[in-house]
C-alpha atoms as a PDB file:
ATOM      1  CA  UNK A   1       3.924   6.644  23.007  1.00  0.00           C
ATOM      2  CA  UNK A   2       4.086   9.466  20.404  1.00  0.00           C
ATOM      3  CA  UNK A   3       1.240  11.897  19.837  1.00  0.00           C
ATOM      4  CA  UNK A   4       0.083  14.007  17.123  1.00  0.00           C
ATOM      5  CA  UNK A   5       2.369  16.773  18.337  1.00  0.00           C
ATOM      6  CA  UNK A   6       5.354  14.821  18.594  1.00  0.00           C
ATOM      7  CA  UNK A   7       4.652  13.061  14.992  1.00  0.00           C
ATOM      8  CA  UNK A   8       4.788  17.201  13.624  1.00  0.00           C
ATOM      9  CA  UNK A   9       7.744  17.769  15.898  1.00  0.00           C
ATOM     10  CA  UNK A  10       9.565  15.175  14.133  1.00  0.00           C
ATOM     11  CA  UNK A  11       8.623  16.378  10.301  1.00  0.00           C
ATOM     12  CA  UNK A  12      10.397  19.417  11.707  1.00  0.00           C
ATOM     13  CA  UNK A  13      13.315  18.327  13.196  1.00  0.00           C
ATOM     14  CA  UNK A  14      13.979  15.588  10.137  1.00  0.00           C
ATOM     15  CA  UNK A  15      14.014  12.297  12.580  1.00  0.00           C
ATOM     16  CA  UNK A  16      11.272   9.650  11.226  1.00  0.00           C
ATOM     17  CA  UNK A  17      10.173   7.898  14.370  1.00  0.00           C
ATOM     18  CA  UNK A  18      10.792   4.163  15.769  1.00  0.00           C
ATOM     19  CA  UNK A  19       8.902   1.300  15.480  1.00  0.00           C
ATOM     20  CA  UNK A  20       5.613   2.790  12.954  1.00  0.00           C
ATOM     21  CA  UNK A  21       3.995   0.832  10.487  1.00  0.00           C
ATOM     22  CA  UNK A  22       4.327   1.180   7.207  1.00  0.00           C
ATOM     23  CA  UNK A  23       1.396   3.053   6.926  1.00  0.00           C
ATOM     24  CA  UNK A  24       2.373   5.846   9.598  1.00  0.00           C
ATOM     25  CA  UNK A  25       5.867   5.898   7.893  1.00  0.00           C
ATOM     26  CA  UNK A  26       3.949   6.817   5.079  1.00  0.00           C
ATOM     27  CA  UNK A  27       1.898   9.503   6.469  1.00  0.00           C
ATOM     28  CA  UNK A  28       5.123  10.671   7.964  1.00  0.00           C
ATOM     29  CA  UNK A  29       6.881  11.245   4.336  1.00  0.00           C
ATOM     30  CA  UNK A  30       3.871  12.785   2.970  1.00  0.00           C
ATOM     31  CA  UNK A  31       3.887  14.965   5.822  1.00  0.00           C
ATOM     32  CA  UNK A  32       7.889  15.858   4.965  1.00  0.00           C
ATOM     33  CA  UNK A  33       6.126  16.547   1.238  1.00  0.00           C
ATOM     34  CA  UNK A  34       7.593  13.441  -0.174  1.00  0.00           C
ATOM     35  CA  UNK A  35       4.600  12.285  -1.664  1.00  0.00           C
ATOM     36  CA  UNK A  36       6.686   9.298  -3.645  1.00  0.00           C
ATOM     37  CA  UNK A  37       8.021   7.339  -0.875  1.00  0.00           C
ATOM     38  CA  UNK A  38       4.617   7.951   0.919  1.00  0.00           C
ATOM     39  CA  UNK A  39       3.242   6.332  -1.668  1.00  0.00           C
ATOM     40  CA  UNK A  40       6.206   3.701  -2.428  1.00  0.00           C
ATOM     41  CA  UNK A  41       5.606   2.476   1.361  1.00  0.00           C
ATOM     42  CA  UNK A  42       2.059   1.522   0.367  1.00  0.00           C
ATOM     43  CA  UNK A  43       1.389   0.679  -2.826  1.00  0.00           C
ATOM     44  CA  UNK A  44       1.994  -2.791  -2.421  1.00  0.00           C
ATOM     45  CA  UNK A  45       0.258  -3.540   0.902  1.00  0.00           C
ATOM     46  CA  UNK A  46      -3.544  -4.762   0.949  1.00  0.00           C
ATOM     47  CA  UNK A  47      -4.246  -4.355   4.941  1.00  0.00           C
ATOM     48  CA  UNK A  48      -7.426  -1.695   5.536  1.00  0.00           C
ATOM     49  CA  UNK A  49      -5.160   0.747   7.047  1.00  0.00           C
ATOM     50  CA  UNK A  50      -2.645   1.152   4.214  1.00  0.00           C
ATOM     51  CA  UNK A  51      -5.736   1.111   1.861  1.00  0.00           C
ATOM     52  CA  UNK A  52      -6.863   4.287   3.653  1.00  0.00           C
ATOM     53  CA  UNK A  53      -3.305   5.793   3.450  1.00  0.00           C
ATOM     54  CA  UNK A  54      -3.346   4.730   0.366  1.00  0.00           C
ATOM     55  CA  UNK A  55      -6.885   6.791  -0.401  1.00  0.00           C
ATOM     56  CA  UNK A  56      -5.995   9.888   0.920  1.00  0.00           C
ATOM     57  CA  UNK A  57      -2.819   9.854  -1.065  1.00  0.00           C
ATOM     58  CA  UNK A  58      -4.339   9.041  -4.500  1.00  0.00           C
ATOM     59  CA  UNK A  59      -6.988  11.614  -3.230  1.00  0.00           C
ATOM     60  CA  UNK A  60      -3.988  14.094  -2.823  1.00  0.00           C
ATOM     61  CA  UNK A  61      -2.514  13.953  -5.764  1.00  0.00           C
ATOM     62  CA  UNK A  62      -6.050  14.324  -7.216  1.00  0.00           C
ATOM     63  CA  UNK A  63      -6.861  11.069  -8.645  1.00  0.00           C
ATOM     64  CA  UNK A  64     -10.518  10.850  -7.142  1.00  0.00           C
ATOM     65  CA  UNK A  65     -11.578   7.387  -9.281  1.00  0.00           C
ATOM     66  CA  UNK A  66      -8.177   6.030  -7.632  1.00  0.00           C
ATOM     67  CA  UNK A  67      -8.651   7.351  -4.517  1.00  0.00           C
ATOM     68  CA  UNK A  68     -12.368   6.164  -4.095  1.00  0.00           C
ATOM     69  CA  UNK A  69     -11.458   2.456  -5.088  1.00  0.00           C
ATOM     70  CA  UNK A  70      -8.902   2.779  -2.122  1.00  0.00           C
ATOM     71  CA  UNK A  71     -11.622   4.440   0.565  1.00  0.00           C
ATOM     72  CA  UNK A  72     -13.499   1.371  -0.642  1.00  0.00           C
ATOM     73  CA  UNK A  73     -10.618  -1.329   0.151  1.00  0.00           C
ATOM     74  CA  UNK A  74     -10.777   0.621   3.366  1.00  0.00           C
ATOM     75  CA  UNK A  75     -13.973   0.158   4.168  1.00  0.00           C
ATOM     76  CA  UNK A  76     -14.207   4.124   4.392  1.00  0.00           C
ATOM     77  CA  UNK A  77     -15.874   7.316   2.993  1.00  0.00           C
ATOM     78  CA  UNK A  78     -14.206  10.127   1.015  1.00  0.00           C
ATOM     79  CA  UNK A  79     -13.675  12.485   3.415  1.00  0.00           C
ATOM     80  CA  UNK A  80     -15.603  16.219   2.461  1.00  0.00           C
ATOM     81  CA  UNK A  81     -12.672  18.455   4.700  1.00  0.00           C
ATOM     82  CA  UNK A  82      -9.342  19.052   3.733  1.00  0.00           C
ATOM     83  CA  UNK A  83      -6.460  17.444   2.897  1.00  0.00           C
ATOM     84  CA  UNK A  84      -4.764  18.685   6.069  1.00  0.00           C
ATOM     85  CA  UNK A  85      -7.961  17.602   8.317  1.00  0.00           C
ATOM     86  CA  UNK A  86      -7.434  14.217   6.458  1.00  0.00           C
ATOM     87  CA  UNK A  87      -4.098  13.940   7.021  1.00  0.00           C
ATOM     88  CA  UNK A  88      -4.272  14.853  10.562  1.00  0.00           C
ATOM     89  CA  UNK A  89      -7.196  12.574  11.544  1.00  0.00           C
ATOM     90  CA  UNK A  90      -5.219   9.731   9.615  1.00  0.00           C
ATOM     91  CA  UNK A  91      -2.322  10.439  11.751  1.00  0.00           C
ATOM     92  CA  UNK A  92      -4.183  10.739  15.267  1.00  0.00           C
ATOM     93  CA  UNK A  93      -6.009   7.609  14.346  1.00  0.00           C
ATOM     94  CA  UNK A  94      -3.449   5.306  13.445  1.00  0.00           C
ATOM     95  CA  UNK A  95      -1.581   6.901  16.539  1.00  0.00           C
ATOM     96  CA  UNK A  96      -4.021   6.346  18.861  1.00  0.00           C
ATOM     97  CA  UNK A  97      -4.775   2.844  17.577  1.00  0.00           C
ATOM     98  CA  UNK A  98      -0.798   1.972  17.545  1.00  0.00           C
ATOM     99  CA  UNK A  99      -1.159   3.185  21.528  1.00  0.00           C
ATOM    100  CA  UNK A 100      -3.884   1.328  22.504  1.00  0.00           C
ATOM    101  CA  UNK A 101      -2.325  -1.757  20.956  1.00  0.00           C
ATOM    102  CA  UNK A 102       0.991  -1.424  22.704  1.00  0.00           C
ATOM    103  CA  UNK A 103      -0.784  -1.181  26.205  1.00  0.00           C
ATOM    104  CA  UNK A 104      -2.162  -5.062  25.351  1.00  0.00           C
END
């Protein structure tokens, strides 16, 4: 399975990974700084973790009233740290979760 390090290999070297979610691909284009399709993989999807994808990118592009009506669909808090300590805790999460789910 893919870790956080491979997941910023891949922003480098261009190659989105296999078999993510729709939320991870989303994390994965913000990561590339396409911020759009990030947020074109999401909009439309209601499930808790594309609501908190969908959070940290309203929260990005500064929209905080947005972005806190998301965290709540979540069922999450505004983070206080970064945007890079968000983005990176998203990623290891939804990683880590997509892991333990494949070894079901």
């Amino acid at each position: 399975m893919i870790d956080l390090q491979n997941f910023k290999d891949s922003l480098t070297s261009g190659k989105l990974p296999e078999n993510l979610p729709a939320y991870l691909k989303a994390l994965w284009y913000d990561g590339k700084g396409d911020w759009k399709t990030a947020h074109d993989l999401i909009d439309h999807l209601s499930d808790k973790q594309s609501a908190h994808v969908h959070a940290y990118l309203h929260r990005k592009e500064g929209d905080i009233w947005n972005a806190d009506y998301w965290y709540n669909r979540a069922q999450q808090l505004r983070p206080k740290g970064t945007l890079e300590e968000e983005w990176e805790n998203l990623v290891s999460l939804y990683l880590s979760l997509l892991s333990n789910s494949a070894g079901n």
